[in-house]
N, C-alpha and C. Protein backbone atom coordinates (compact mmCIF):
# COMPACT_ATOMS: atom_id res chain seq x y z
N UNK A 1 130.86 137.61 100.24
CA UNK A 1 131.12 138.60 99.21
C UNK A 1 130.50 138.12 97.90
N UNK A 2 130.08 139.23 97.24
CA UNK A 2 129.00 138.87 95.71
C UNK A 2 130.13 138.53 94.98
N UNK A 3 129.95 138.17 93.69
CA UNK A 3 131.15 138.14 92.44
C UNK A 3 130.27 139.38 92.15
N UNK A 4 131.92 140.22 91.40
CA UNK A 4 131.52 141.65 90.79
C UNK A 4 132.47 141.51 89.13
N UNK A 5 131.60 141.62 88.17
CA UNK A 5 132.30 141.98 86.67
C UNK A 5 133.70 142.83 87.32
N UNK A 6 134.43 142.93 87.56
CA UNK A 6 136.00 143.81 87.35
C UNK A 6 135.71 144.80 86.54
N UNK A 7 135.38 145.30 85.62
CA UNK A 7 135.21 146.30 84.83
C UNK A 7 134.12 147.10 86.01
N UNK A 8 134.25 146.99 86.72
CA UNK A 8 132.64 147.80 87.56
C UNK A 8 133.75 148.53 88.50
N UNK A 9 134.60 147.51 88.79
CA UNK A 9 135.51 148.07 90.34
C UNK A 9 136.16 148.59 89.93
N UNK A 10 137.07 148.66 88.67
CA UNK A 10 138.47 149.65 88.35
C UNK A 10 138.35 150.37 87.10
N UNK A 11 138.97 151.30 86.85
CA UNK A 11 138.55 152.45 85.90
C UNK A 11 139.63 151.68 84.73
N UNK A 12 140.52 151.12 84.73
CA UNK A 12 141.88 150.50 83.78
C UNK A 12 140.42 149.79 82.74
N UNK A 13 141.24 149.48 81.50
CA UNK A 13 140.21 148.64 80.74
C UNK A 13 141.60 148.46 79.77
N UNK A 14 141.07 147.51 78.87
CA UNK A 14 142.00 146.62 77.80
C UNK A 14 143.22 148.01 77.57
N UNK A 15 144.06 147.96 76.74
CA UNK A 15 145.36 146.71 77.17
C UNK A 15 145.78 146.60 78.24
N UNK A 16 145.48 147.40 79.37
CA UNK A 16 146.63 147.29 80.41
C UNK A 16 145.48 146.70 81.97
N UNK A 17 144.29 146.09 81.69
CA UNK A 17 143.69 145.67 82.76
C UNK A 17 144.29 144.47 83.42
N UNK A 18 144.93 144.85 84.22
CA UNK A 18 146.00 143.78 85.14
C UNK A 18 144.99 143.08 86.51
N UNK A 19 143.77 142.91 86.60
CA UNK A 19 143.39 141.86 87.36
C UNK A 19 142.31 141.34 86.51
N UNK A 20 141.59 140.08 86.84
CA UNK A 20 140.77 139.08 86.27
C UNK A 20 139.42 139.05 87.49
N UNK A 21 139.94 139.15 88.82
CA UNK A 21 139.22 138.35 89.90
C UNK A 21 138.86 139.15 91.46
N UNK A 22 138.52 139.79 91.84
CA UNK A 22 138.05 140.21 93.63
C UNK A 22 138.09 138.74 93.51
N UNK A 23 138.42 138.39 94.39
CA UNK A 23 138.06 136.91 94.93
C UNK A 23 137.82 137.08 96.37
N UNK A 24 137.98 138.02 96.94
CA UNK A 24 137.81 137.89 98.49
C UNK A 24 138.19 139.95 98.91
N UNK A 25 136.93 139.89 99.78
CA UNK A 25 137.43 141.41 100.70
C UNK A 25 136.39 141.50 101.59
N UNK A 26 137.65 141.52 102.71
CA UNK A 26 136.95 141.24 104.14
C UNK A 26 138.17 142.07 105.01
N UNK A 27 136.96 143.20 106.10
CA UNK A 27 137.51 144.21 106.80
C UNK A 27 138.66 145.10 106.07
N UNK A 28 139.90 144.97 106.16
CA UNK A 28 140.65 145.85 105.25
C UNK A 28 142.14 144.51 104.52
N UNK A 29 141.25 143.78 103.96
CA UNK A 29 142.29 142.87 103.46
C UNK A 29 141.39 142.08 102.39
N UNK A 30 142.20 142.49 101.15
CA UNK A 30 141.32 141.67 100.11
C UNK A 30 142.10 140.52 99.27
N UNK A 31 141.81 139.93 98.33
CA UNK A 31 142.45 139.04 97.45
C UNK A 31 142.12 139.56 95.67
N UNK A 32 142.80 139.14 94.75
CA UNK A 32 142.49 139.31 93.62
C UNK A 32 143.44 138.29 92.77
N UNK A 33 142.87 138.13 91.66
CA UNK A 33 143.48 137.04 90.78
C UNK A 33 143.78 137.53 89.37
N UNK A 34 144.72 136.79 89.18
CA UNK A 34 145.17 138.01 87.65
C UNK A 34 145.86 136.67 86.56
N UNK A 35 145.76 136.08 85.40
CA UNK A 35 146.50 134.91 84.43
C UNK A 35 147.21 135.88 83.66
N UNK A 36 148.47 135.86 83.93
CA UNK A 36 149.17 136.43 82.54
C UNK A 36 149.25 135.51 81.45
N UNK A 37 149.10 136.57 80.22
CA UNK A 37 148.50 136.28 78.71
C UNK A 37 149.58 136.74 77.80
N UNK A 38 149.93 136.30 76.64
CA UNK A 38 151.14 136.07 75.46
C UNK A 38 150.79 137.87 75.54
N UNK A 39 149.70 139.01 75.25
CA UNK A 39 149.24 139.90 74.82
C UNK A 39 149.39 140.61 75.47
N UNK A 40 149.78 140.91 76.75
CA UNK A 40 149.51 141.51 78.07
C UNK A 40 150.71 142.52 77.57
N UNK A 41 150.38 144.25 78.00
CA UNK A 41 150.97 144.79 77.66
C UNK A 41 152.34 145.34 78.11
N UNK A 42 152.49 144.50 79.06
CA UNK A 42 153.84 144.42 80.07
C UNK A 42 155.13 143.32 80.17
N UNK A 43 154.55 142.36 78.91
CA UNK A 43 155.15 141.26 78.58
C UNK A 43 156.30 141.69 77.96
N UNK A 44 157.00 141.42 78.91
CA UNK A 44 158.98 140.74 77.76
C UNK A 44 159.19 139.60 78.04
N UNK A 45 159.90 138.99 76.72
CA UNK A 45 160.43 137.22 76.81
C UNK A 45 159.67 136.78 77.62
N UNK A 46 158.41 136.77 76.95
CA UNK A 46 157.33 135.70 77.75
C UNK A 46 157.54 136.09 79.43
N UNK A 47 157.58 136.87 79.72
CA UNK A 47 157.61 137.43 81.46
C UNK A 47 156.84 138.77 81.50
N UNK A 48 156.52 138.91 82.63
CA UNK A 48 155.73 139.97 83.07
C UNK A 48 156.66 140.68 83.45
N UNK A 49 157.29 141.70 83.55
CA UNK A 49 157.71 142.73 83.71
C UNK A 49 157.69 143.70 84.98
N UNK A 50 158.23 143.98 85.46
CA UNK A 50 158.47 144.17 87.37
C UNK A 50 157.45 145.81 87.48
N UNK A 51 157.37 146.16 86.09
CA UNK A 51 156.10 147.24 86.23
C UNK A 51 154.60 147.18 85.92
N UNK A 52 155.05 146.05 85.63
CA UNK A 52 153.48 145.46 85.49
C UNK A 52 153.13 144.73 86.48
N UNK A 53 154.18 144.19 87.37
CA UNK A 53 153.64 143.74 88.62
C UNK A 53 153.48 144.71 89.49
N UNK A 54 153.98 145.90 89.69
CA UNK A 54 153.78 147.19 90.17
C UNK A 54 152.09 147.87 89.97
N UNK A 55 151.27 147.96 88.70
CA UNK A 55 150.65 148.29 88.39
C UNK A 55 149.56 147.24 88.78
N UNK A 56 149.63 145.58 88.54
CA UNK A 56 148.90 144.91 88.77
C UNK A 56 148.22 144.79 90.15
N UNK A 57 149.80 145.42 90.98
CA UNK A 57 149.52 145.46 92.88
C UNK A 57 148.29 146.68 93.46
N UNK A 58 148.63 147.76 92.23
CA UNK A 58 147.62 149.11 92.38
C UNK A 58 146.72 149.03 91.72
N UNK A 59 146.04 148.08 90.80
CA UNK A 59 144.80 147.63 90.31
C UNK A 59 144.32 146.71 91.41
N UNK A 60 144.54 145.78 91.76
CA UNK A 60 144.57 144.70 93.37
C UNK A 60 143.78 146.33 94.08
N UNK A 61 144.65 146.74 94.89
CA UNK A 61 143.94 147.99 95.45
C UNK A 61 142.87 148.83 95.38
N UNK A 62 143.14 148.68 93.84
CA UNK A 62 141.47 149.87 92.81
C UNK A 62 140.58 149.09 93.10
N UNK A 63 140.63 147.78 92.57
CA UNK A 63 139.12 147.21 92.93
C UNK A 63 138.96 146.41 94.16
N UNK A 64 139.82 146.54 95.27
CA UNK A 64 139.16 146.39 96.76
C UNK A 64 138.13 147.90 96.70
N UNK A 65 138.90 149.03 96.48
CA UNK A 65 138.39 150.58 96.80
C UNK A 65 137.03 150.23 95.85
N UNK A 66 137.54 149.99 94.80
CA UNK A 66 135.81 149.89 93.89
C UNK A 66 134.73 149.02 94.82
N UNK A 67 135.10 148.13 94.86
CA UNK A 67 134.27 147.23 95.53
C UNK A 67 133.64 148.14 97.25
N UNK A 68 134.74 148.65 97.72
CA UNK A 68 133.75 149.40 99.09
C UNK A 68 133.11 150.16 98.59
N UNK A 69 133.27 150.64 97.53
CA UNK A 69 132.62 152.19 97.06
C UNK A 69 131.64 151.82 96.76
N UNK A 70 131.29 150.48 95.81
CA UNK A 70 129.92 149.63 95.47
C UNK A 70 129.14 149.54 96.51
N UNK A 71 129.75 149.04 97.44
CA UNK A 71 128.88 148.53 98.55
C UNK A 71 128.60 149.87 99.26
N UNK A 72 128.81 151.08 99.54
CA UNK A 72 128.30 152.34 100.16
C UNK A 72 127.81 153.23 98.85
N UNK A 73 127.42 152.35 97.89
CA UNK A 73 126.27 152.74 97.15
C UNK A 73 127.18 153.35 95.29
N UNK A 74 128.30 153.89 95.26
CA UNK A 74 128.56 154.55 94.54
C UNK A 74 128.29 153.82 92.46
N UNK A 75 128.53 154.42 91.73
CA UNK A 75 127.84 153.60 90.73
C UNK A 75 128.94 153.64 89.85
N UNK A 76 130.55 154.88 90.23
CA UNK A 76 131.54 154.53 89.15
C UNK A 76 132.64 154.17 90.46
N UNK A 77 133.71 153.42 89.59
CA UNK A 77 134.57 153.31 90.29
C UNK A 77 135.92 154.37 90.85
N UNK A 78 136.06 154.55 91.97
CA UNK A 78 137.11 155.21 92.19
C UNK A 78 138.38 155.79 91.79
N UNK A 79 138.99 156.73 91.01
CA UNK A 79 140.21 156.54 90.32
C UNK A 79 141.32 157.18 91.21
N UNK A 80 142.24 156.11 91.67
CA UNK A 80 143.87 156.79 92.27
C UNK A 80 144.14 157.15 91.62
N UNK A 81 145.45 157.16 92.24
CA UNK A 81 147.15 157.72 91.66
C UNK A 81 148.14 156.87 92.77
N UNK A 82 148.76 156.52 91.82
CA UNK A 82 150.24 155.97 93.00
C UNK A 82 151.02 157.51 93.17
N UNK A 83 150.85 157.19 94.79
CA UNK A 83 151.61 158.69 94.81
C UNK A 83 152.96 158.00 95.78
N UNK A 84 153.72 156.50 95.69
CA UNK A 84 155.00 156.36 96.32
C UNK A 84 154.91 155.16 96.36
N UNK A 85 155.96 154.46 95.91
CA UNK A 85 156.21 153.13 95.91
C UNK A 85 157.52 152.74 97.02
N UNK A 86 157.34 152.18 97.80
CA UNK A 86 158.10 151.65 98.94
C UNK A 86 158.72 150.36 99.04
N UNK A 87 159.71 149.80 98.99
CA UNK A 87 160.23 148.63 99.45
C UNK A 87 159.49 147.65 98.30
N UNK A 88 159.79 148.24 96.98
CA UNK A 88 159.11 146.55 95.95
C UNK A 88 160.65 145.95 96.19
N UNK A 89 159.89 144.52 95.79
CA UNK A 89 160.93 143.68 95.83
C UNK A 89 160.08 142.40 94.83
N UNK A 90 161.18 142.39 93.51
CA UNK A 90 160.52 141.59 92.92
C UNK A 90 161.48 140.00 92.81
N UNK A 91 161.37 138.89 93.06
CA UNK A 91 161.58 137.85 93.69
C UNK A 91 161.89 136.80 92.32
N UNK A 92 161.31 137.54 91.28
CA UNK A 92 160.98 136.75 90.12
C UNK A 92 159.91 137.24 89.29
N UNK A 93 160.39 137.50 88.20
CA UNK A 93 158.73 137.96 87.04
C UNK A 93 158.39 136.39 87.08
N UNK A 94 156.79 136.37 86.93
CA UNK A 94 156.26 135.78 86.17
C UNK A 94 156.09 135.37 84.68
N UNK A 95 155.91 134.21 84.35
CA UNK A 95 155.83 133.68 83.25
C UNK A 95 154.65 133.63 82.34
N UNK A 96 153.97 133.69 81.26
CA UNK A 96 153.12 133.91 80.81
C UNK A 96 152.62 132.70 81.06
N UNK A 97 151.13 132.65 81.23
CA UNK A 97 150.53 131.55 81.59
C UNK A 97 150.13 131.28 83.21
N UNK A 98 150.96 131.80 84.01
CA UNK A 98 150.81 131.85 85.25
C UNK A 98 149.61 132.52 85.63
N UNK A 99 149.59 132.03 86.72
CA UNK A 99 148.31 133.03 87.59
C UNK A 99 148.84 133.88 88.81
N UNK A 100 148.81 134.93 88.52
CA UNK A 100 148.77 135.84 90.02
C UNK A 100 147.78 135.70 91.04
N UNK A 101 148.01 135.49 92.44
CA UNK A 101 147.20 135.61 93.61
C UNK A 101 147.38 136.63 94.19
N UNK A 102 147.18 137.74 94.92
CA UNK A 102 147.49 138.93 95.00
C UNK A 102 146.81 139.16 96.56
N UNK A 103 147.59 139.70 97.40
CA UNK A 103 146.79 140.25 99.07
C UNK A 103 146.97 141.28 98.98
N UNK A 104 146.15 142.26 99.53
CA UNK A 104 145.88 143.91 99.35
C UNK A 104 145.65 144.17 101.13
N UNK A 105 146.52 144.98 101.58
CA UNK A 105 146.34 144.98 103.46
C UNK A 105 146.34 146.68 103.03
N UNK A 106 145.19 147.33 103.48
CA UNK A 106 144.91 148.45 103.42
C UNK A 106 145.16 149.16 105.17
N UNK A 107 146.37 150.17 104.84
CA UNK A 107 146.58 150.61 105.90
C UNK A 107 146.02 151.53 106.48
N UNK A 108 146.83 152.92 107.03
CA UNK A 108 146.13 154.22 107.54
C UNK A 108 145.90 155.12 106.60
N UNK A 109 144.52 155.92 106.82
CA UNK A 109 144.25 156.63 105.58
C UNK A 109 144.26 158.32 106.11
N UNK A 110 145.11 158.89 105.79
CA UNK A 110 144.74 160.20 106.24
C UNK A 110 144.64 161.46 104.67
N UNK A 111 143.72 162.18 104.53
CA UNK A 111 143.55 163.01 103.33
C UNK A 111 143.78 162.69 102.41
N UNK A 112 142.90 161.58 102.11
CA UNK A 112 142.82 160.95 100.78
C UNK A 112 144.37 159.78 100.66
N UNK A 113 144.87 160.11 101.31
CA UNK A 113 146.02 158.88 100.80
C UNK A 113 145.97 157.73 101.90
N UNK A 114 146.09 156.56 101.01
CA UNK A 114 146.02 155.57 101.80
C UNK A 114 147.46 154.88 101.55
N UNK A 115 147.63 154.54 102.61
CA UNK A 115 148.69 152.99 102.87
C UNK A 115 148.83 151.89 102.56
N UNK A 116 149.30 151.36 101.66
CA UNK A 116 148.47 149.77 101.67
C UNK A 116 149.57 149.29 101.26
N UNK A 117 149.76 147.10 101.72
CA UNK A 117 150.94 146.60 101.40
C UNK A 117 150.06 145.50 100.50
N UNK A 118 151.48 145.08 99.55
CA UNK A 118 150.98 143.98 98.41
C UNK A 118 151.78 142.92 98.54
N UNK A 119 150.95 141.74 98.53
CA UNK A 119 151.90 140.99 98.54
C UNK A 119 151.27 139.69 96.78
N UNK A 120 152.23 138.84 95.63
CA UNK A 120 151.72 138.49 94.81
C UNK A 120 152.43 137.00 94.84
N UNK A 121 151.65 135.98 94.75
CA UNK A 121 152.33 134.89 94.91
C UNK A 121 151.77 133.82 93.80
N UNK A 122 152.19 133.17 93.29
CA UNK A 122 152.33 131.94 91.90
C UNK A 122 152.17 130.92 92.83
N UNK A 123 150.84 130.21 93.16
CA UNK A 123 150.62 129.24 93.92
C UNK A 123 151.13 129.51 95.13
N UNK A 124 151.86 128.55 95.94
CA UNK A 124 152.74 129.04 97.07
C UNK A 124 153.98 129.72 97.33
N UNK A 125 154.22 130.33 95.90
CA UNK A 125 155.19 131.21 95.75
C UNK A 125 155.52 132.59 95.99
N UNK A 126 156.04 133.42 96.69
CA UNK A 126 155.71 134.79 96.88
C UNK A 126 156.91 135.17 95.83
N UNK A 127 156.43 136.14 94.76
CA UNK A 127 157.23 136.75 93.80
C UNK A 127 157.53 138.13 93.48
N UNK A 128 156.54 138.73 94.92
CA UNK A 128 156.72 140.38 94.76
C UNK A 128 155.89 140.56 95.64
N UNK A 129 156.67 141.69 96.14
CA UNK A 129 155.79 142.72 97.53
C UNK A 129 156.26 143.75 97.05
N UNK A 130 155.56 144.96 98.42
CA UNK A 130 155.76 146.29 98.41
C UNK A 130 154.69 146.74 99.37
N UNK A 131 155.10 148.40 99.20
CA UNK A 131 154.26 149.28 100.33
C UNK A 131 153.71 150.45 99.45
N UNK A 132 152.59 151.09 99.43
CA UNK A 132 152.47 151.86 98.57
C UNK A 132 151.97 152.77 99.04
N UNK A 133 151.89 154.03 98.68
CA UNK A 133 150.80 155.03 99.12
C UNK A 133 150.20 155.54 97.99
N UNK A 134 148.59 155.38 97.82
CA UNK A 134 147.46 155.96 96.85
C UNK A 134 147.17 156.61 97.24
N UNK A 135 146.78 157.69 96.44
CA UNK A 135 146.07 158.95 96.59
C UNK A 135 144.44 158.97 95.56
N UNK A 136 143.57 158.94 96.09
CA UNK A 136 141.95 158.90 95.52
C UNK A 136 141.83 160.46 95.90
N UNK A 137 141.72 161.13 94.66
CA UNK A 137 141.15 162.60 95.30
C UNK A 137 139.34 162.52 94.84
């Protein structure tokens, strides 16, 4: 996999751009990397905020989708919608300063909505999952 600028794969831009990194996407399972920052617009008491880990899981998603869309040629990035959030479970906010690692398992896609589960972990820590369904019209 190439390195891709992030601003190419997801339509989000400053304040609320919640990933840093594609680090990996292969078949229907990708990775992404995200440092929470003092500035970040989801920050309370120095923590990230259980909707910003929500949002960070559906940016994770945008730019796997950006990134296929790159690679079958397209030149903007894709824009969802969370159309259902399933089974989050947040384990622990994060702390500012931390780094998010993020897995994106892209499920069944039927008429535009896709399936996909998140999982976000602080080194070997898992601190939030979920199931989501996007809608790309």
């Amino acid at each position: 996999m190439r390195k891709v600028d992030i601003t190419r794969l997801i339509p989000q831009r400053a304040p609320i751009l919640m990933v840093d990194e594609l680090v990996r996407a292969e078949g229907d399972e990708a990775d992404t990397s995200f440092e929470v920052k003092a500035d970040n617009y989801f920050i309370e008491k120095e923590h990230l905020a259980e909707v910003g880990l929500i949002e960070h899981i559906a940016q994770s998603a945008s730019a796997f989708a950006g990134y296929k869309a790159m690679e079958a040629g397209a030149t903007e990035p894709p824009v969802g919608l969370i159309g259902e959030i399933k089974r989050f479970h947040c384990y622990r906010c994060p702390r500012v300063g931390e780094t998010l690692h993020t897995v994106i398992r892209m499920g069944a896609e039927v008429g535009g909505v896709t399936l996909l589960s998140g999982e976000v972990r602080v080194q070997e820590e898992v601190i939030a999952d979920t199931q989501m369904k996007i809608f790309v019209p």
